[in-house]
Protein backbone atom coordinates (compact mmCIF):
# COMPACT_ATOMS: atom_id res chain seq x y z
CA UNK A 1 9.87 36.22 -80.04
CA UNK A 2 10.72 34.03 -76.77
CA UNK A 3 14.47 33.57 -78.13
CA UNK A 4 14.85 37.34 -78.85
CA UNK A 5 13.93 38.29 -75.37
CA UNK A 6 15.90 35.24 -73.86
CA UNK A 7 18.42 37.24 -75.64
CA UNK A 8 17.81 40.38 -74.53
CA UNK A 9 17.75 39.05 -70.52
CA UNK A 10 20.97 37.52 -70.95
CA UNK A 11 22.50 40.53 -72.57
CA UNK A 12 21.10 42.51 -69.53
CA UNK A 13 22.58 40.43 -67.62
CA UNK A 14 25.94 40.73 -68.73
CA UNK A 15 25.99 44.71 -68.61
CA UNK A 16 25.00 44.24 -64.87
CA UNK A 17 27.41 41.92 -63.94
CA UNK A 18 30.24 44.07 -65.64
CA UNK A 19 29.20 47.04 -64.02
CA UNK A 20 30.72 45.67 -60.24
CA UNK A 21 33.92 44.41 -62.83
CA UNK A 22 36.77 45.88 -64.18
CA UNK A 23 35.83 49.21 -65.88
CA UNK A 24 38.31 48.87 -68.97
CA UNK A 25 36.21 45.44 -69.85
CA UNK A 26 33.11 47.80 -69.43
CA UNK A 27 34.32 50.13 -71.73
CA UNK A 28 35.09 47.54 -74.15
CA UNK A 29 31.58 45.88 -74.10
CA UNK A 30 29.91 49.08 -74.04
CA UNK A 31 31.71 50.46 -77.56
CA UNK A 32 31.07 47.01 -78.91
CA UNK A 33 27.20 47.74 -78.35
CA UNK A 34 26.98 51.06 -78.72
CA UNK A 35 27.42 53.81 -80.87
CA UNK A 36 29.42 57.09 -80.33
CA UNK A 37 26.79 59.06 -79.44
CA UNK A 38 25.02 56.30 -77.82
CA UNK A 39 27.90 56.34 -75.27
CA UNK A 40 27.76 60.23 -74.50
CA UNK A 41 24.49 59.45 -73.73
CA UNK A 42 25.35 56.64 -71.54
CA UNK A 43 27.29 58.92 -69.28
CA UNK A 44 24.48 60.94 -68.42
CA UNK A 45 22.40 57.93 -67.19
CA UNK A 46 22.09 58.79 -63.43
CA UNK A 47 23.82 56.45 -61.30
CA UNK A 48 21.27 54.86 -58.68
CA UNK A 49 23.32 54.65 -56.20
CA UNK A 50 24.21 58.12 -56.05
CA UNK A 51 22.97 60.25 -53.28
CA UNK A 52 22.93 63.46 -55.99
CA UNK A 53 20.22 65.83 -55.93
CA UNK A 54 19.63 64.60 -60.05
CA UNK A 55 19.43 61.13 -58.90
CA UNK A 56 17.13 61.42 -56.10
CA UNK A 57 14.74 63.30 -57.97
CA UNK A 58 14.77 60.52 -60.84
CA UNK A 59 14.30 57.89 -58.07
CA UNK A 60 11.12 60.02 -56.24
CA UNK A 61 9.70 60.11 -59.41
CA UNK A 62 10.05 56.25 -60.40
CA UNK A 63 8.77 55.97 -56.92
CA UNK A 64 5.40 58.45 -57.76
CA UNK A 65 4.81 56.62 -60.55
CA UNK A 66 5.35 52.99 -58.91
CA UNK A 67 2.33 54.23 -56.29
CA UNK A 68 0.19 55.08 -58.90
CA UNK A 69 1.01 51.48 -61.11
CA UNK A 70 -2.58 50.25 -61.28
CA UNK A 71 -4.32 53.61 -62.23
CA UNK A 72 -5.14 54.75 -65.58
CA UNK A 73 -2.75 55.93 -67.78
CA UNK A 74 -4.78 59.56 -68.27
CA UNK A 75 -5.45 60.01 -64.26
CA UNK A 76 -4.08 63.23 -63.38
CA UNK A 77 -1.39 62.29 -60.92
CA UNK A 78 0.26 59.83 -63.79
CA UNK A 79 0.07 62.47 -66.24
CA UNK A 80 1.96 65.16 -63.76
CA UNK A 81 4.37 62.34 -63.34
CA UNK A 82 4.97 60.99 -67.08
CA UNK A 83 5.19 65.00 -67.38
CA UNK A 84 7.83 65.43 -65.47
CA UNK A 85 9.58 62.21 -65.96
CA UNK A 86 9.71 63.63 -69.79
CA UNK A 87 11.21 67.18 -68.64
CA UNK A 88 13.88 64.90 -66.60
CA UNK A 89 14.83 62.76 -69.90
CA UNK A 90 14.66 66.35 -72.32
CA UNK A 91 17.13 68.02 -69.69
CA UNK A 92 19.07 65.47 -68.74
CA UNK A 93 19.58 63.77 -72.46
CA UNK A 94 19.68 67.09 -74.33
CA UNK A 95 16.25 66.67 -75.62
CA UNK A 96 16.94 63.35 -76.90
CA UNK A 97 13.59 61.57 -78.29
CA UNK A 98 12.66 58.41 -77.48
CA UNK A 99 13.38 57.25 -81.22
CA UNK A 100 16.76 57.94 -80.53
CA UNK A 101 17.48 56.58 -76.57
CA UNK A 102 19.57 53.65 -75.57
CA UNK A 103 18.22 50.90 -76.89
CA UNK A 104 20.37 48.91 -78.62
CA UNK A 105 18.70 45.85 -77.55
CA UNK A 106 15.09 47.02 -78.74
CA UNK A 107 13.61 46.70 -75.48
């Protein structure tokens, strides 16, 4: 279990570093990870750097949720969050499920 996510970390890793590389190498890694409709849905991952009104409402909402970090999972204000955090990932993944998200590295 400690090797896989050793594995996983350094994998991270190396999509992190490539994304302030060369984009062709990006490309390359990415279609040797993922498949095609795993990358469609990469391009729809909001960039969070962006100053877009998408973005920023994906970032307030980590944000809501970071406040509320050591409250219970069923309080109210978590559950309005989670809610809408959900609506986000439906809209902005074309109702993708969770069984079926970016994971390639089972994290």
């Amino acid at each position: 279990m400690a090797m896989e996510d050793e594995s996983n970390e350094i994998a991270i890793q190396k999509v992190m570093q490539l994304a302030n590389n060369d984009k062709e190498l990006q490309e390359r890694y990415r279609k040797s990870l993922f498949e095609e409709r795993e990358l469609k849905l990469w391009k729809k991952v909001p960039n969070m750097t962006s100053d877009h009104p998408e973005t920023l409402e994906w970032i307030a909402l980590i944000g809501q949720l970071n406040r509320f970090i050591n409250e219970d999972p069923g309080c109210l204000n978590v559950q309005n969050i989670s809610r809408r955090l959900d609506e986000k990932r439906a809209e902005t993944f074309d109702g993708e499920s969770e069984k079926n998200s970016l994971n390639p590295l089972n994290i």
